[in-house]
C-alpha atoms as a PDB file:
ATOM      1  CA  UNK A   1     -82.346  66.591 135.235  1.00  0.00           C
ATOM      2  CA  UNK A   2     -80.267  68.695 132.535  1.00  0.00           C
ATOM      3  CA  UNK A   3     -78.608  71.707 133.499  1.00  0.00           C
ATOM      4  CA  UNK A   4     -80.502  74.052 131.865  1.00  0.00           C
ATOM      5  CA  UNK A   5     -83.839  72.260 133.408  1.00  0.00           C
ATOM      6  CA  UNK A   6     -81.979  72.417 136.762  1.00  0.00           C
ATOM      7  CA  UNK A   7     -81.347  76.594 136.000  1.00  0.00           C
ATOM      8  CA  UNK A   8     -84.632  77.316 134.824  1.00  0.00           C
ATOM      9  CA  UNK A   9     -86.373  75.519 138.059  1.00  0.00           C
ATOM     10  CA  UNK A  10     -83.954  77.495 140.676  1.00  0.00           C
ATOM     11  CA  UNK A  11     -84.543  80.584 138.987  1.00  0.00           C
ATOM     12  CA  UNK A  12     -88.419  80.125 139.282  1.00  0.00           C
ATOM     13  CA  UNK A  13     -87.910  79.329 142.712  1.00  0.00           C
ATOM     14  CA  UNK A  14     -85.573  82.269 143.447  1.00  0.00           C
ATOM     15  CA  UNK A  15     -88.307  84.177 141.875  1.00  0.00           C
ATOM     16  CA  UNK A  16     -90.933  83.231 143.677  1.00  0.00           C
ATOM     17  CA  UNK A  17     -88.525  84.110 146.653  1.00  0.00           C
ATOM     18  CA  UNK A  18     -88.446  87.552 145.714  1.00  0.00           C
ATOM     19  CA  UNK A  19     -92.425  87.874 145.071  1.00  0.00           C
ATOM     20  CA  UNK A  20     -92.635  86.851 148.760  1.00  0.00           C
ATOM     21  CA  UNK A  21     -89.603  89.472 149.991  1.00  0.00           C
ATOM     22  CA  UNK A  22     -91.841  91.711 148.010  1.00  0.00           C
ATOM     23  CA  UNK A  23     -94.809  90.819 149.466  1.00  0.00           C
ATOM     24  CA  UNK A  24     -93.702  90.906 153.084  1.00  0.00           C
ATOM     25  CA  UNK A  25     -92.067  94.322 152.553  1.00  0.00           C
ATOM     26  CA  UNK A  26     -95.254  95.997 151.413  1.00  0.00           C
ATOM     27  CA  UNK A  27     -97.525  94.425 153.953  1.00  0.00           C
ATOM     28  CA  UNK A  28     -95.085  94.705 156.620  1.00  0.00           C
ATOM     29  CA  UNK A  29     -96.046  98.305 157.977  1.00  0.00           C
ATOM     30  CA  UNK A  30     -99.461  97.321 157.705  1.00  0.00           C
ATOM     31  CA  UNK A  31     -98.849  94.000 160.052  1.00  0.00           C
ATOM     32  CA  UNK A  32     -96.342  96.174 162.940  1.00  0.00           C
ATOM     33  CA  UNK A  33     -98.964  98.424 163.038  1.00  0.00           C
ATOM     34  CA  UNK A  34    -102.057  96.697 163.941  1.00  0.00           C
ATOM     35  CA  UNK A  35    -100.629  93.146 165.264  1.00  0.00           C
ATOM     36  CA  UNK A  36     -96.658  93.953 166.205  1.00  0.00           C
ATOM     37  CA  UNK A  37     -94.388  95.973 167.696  1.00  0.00           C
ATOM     38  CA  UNK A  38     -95.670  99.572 166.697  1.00  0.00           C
ATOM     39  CA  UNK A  39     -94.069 103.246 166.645  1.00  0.00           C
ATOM     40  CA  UNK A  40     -95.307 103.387 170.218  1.00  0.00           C
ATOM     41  CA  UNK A  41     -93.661 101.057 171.372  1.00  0.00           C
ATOM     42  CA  UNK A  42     -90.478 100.831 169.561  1.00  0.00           C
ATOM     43  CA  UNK A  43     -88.890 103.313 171.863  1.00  0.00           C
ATOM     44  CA  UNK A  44     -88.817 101.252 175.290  1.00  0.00           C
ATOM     45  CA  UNK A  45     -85.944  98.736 175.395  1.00  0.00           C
ATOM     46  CA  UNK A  46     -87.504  95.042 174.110  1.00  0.00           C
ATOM     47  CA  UNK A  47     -87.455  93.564 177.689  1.00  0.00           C
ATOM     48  CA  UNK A  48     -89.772  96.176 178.526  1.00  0.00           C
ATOM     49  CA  UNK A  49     -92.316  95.959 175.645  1.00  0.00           C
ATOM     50  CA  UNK A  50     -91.753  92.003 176.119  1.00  0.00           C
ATOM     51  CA  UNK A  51     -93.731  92.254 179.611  1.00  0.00           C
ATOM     52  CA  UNK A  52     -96.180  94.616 177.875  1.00  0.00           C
ATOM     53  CA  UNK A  53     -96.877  92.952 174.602  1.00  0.00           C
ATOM     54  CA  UNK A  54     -95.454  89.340 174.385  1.00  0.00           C
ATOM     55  CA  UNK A  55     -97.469  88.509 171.619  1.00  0.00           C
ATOM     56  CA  UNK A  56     -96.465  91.200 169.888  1.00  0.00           C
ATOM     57  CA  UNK A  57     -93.093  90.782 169.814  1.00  0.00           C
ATOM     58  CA  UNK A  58     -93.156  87.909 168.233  1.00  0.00           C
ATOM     59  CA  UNK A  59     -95.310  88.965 165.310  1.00  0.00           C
ATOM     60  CA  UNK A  60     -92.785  91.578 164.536  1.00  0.00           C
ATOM     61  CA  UNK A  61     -89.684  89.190 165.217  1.00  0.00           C
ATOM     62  CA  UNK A  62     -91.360  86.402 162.827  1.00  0.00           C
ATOM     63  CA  UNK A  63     -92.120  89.175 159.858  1.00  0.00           C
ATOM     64  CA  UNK A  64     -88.826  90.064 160.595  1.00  0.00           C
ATOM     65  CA  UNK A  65     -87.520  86.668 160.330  1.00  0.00           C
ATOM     66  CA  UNK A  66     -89.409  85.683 157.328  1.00  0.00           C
ATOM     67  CA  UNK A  67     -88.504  88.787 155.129  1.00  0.00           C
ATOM     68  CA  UNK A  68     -84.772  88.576 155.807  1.00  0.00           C
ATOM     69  CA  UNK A  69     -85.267  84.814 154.635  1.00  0.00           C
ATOM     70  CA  UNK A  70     -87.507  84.881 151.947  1.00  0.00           C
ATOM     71  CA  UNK A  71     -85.248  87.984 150.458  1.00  0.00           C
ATOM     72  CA  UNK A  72     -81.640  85.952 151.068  1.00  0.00           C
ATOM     73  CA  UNK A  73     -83.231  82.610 149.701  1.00  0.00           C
ATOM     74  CA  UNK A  74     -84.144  84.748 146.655  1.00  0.00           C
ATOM     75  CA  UNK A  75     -80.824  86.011 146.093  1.00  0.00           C
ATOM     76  CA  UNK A  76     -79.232  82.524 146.661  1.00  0.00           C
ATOM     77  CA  UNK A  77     -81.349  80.993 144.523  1.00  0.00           C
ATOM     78  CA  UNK A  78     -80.976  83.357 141.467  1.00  0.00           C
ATOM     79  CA  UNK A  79     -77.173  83.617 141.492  1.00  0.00           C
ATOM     80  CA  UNK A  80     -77.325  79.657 141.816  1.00  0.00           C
ATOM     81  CA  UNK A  81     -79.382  79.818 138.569  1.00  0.00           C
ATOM     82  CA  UNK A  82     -77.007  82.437 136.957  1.00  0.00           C
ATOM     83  CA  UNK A  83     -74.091  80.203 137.865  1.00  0.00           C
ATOM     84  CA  UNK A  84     -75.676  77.211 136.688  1.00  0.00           C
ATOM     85  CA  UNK A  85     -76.339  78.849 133.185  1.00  0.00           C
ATOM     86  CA  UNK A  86     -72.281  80.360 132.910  1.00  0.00           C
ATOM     87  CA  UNK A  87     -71.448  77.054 133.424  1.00  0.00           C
ATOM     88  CA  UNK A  88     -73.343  75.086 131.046  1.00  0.00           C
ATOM     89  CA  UNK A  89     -72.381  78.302 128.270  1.00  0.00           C
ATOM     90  CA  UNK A  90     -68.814  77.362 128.765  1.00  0.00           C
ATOM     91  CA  UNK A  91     -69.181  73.601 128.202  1.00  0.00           C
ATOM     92  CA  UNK A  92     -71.202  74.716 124.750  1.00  0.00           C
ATOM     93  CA  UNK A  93     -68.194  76.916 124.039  1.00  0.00           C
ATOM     94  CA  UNK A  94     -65.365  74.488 124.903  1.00  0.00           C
ATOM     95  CA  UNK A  95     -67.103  71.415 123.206  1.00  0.00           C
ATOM     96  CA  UNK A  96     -67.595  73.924 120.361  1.00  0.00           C
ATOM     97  CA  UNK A  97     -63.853  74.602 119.911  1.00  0.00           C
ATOM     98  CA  UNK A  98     -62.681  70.952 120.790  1.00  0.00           C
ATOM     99  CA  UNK A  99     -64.579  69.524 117.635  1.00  0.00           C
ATOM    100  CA  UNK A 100     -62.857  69.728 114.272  1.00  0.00           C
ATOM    101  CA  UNK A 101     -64.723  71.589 112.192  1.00  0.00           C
ATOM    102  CA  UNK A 102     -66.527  69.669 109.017  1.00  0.00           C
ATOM    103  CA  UNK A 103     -64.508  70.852 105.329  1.00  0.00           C
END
């Protein structure tokens, strides 16, 4: 796989990512609300609202979970890409300068 094949495919990927971070952060007071952890109950300490509302608790700790990762992944992913594409600029520009030009 080229480098620029390799850039393109992480960047789609990283973007993807992001749709999802997106995703989750827009449906996210929709899902605490009705199946998590809601405004009710965020004020007693989590032991507490663990013996009320196991189930809960982990709703809101997986959305939780999966919108920190989905949103890190994506900004992994897309600096990886950017990185990828510097690098392979720089080989273009140093082969560029290495060969004599044609008279």
């Amino acid at each position: 796989m080229s480098a620029a094949a390799l850039a393109k495919a992480t960047m789609r990927f990283g973007a993807w990512f992001g749709i999802a971070a997106v995703v989750l952060l827009v449906v996210g007071p929709f899902l605490n609300r009705n199946f998590g952890v809601a405004d009710s109950l965020s004020t007693m300490p989590l032991s507490a609202v663990w013996e009320v509302a196991p189930v809960a608790v982990l709703v809101s700790l997986t959305y939780l979970l999966l919108l920190v990762s989905a949103a890190l992944l994506s900004a992994i992913l897309i600096t990886t890409s950017l990185v990828i594409r510097r690098s392979e600029s720089e080989d273009v520009r140093r082969d560029k300068a290495l060969t004599p030009k044609a008279r």
